[in-house]
C-alpha atoms as a PDB file:
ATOM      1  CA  UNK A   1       9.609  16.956  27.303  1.00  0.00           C
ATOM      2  CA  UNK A   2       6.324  15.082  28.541  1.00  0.00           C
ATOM      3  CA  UNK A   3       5.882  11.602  27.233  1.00  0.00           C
ATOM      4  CA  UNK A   4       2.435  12.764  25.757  1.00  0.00           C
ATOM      5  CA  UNK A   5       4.124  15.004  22.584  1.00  0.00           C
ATOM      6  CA  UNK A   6       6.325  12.376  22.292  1.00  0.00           C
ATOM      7  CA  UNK A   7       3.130  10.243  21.711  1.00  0.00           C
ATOM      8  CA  UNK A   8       1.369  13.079  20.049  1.00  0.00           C
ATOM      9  CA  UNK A   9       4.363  12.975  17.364  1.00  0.00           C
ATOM     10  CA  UNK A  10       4.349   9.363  16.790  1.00  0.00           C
ATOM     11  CA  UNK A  11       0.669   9.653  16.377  1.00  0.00           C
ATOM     12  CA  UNK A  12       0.844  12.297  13.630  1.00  0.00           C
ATOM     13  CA  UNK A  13       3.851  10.739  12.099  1.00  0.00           C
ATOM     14  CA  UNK A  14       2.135   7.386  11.491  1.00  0.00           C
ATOM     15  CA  UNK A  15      -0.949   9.091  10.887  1.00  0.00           C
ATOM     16  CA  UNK A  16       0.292  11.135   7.766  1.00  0.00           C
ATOM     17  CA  UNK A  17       2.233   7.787   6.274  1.00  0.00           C
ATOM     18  CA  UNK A  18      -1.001   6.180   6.420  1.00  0.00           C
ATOM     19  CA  UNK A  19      -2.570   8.430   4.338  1.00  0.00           C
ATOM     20  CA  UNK A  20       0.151   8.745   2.262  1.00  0.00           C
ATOM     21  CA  UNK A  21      -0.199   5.082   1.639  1.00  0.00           C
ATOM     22  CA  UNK A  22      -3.613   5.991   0.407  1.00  0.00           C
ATOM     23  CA  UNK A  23      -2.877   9.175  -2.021  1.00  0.00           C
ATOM     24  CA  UNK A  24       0.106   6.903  -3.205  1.00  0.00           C
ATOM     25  CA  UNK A  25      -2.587   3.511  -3.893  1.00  0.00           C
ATOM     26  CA  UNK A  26      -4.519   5.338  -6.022  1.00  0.00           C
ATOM     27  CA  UNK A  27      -2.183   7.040  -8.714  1.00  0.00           C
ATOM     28  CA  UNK A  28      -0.288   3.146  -8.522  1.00  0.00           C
ATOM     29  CA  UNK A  29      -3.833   1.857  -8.939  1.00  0.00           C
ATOM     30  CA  UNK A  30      -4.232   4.158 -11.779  1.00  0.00           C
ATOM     31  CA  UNK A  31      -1.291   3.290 -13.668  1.00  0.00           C
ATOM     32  CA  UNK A  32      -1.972  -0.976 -13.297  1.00  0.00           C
ATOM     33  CA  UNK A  33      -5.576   0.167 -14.600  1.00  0.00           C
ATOM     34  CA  UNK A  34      -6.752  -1.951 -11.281  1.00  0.00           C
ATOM     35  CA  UNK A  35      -8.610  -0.855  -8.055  1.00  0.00           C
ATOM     36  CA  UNK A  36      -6.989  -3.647  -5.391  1.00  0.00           C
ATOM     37  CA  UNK A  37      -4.179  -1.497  -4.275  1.00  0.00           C
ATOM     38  CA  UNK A  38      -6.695   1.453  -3.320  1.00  0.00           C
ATOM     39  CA  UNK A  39      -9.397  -0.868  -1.702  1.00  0.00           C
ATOM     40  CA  UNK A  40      -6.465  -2.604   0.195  1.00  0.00           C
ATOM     41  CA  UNK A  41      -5.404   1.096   1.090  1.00  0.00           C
ATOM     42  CA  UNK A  42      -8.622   2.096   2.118  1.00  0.00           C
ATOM     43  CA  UNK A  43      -9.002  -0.912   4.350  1.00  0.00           C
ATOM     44  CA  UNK A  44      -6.328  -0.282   6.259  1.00  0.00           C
ATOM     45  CA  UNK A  45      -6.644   2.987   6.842  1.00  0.00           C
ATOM     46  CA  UNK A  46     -10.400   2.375   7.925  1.00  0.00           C
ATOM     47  CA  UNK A  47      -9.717  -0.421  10.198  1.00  0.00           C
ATOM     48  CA  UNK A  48      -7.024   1.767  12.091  1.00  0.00           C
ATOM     49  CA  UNK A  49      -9.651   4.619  12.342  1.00  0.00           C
ATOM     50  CA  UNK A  50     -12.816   2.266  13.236  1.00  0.00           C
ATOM     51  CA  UNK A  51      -9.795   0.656  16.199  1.00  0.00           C
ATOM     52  CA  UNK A  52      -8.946   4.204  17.190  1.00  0.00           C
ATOM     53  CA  UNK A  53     -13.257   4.986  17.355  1.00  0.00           C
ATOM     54  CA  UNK A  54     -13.529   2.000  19.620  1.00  0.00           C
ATOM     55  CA  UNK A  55     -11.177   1.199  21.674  1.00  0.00           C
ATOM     56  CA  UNK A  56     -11.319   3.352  24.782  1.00  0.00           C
ATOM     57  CA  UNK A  57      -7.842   3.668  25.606  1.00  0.00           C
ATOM     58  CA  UNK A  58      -6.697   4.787  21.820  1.00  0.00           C
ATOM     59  CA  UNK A  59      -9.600   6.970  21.933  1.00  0.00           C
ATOM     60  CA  UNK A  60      -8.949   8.695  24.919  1.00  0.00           C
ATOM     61  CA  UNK A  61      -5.288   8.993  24.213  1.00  0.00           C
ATOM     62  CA  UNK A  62      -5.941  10.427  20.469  1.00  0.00           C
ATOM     63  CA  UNK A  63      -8.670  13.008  22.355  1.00  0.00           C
ATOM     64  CA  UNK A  64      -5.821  14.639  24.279  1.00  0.00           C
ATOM     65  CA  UNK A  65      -4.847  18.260  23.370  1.00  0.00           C
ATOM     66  CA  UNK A  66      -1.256  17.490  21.889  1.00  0.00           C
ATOM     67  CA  UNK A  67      -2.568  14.984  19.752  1.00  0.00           C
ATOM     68  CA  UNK A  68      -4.907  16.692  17.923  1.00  0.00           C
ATOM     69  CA  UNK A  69      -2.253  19.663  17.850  1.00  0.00           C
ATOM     70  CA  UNK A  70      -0.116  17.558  16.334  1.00  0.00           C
ATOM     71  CA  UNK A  71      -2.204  15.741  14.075  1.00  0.00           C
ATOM     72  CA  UNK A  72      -3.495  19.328  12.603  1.00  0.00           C
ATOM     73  CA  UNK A  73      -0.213  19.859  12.116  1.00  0.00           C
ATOM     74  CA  UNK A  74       0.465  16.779   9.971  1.00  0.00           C
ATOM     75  CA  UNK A  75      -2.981  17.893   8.044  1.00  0.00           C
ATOM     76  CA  UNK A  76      -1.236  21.420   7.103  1.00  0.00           C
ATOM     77  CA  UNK A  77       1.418  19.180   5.578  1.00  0.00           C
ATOM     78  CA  UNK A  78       0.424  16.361   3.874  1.00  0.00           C
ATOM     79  CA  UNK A  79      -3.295  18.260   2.409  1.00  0.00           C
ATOM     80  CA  UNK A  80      -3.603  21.896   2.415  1.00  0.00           C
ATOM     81  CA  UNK A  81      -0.591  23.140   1.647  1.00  0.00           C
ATOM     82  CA  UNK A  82       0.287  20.568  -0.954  1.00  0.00           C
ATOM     83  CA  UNK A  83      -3.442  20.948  -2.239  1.00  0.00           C
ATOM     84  CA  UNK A  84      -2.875  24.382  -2.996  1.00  0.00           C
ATOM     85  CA  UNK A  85       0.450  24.207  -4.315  1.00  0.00           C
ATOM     86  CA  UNK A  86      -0.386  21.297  -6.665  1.00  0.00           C
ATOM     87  CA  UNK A  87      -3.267  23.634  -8.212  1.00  0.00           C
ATOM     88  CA  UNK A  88      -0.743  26.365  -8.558  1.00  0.00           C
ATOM     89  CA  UNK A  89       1.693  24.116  -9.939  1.00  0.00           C
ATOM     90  CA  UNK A  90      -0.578  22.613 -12.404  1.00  0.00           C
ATOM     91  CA  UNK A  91      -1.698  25.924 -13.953  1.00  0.00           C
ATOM     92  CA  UNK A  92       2.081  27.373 -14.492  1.00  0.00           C
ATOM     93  CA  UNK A  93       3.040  23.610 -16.271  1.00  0.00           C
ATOM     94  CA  UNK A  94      -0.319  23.746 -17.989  1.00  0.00           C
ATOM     95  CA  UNK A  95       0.106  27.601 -19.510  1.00  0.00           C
ATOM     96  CA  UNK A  96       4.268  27.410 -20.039  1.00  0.00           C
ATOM     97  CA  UNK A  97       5.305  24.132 -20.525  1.00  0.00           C
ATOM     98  CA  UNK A  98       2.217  21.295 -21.740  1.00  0.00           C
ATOM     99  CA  UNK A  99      -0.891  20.293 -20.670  1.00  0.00           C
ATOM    100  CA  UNK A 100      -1.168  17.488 -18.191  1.00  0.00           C
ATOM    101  CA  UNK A 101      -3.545  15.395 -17.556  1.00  0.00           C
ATOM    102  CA  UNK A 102      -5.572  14.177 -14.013  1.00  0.00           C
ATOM    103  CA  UNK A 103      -3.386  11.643 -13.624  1.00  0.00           C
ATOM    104  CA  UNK A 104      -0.443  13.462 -13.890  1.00  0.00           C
ATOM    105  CA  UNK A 105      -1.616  16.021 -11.576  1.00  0.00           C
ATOM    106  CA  UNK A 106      -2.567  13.881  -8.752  1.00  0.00           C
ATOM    107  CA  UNK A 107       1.342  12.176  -9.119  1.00  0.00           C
ATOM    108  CA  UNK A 108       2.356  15.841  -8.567  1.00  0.00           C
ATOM    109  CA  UNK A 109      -0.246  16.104  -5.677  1.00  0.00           C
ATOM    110  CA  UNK A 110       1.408  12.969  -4.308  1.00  0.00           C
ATOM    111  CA  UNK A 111       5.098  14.492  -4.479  1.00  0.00           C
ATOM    112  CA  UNK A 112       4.329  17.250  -2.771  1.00  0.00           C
ATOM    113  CA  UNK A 113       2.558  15.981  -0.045  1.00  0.00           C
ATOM    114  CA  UNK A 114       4.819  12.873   0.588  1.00  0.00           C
ATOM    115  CA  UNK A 115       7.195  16.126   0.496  1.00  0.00           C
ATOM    116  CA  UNK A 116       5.478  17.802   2.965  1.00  0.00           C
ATOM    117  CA  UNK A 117       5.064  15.097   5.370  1.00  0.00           C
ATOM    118  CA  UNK A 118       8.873  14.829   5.410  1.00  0.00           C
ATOM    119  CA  UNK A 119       9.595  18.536   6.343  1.00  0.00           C
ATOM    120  CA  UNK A 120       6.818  17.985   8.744  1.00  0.00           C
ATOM    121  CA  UNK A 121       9.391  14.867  10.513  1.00  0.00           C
ATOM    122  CA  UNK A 122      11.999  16.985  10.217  1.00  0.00           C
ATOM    123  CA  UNK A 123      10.451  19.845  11.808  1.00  0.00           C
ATOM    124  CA  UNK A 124       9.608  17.629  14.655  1.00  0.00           C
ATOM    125  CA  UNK A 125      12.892  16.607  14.841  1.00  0.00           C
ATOM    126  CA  UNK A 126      14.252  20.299  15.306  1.00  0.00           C
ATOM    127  CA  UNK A 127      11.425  20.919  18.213  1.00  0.00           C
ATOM    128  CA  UNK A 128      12.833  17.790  19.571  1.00  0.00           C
ATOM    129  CA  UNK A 129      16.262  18.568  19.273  1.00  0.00           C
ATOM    130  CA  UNK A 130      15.123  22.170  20.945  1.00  0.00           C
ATOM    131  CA  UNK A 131      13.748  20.652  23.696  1.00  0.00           C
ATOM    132  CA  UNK A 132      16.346  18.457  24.654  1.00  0.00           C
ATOM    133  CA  UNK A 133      19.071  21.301  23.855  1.00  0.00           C
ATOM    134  CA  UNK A 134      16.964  23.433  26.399  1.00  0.00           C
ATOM    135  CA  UNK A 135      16.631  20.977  28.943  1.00  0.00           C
ATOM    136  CA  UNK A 136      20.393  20.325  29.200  1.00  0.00           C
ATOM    137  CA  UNK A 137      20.870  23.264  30.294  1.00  0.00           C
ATOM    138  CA  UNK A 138      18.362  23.897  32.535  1.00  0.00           C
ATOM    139  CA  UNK A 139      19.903  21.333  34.662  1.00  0.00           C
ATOM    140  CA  UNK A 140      23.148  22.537  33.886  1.00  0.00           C
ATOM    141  CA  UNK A 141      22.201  25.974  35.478  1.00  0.00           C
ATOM    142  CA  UNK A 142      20.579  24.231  38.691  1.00  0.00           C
ATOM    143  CA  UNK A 143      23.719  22.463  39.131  1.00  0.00           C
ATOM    144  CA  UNK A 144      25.714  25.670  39.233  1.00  0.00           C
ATOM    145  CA  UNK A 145      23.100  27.327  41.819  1.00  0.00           C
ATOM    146  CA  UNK A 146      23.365  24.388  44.303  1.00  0.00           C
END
């Protein structure tokens, strides 16, 4: 497997925690009733983005193909998909159970995307696995043609 999707993963992986860190800052900074936690969030995560804008070799690395593959990939996980399940979710609790409130449903947003981020390593880890299944024997069948 080339050394760039094994980048490209790494990317995405750290990538999706960092934003993670940020969905998860704000319901904490909700519950203390104080901002600091999402303003240190959003610092970090907009320092590593203004580093990846300017330095030239982070910026041409993150402008390859697999990367932004990859990194869609991690998007699917961590926002769409638990976006729209989230809203689904909070309709059925809302009509047959009780009525929750915002903050409730972003905790449920957070779960589900901190979720998805996690099927998202462990689907890497199967293409991985894949790969390195499929490679083994490719060699072993060159082997037996010499």
């Amino acid at each position: 497997m080339p050394k760039v999707r094994h980048y490209a993963d790494l990317v995405a992986i750290l990538a999706g925690l960092m934003w993670l860190l940020v969905y998860w800052s704000v319901s904490y900074s909700v519950y203390i009733d104080n901002i600091e936690p999402t303003m240190a969030a959003l610092l970090i995560a907009g320092s590593l983005i203004m580093i990846s804008f300017v330095h030239r070799p982070i910026r041409v690395l993150l402008s390859r193909y697999h990367v932004r593959k990859r990194r869609t990939e991690m998007w699917m996980h961590i926002l769409a998909l638990p976006l729209g399940l989230a809203f689904l979710l909070a309709i059925l609790i809302e009509h047959l159970i009780t009525p929750i409130n915002g903050i409730q449903k972003m905790l449920l947003f957070n779960v589900l995307a901190t979720a998805g981020w996690l099927v998202f390593i462990f689907t890497l880890a199967v293409k991985l696995l894949i790969h390195v299944v499929k490679e083994k024997r490719r060699h072993r069948e060159e082997r037996k043609a010499q």
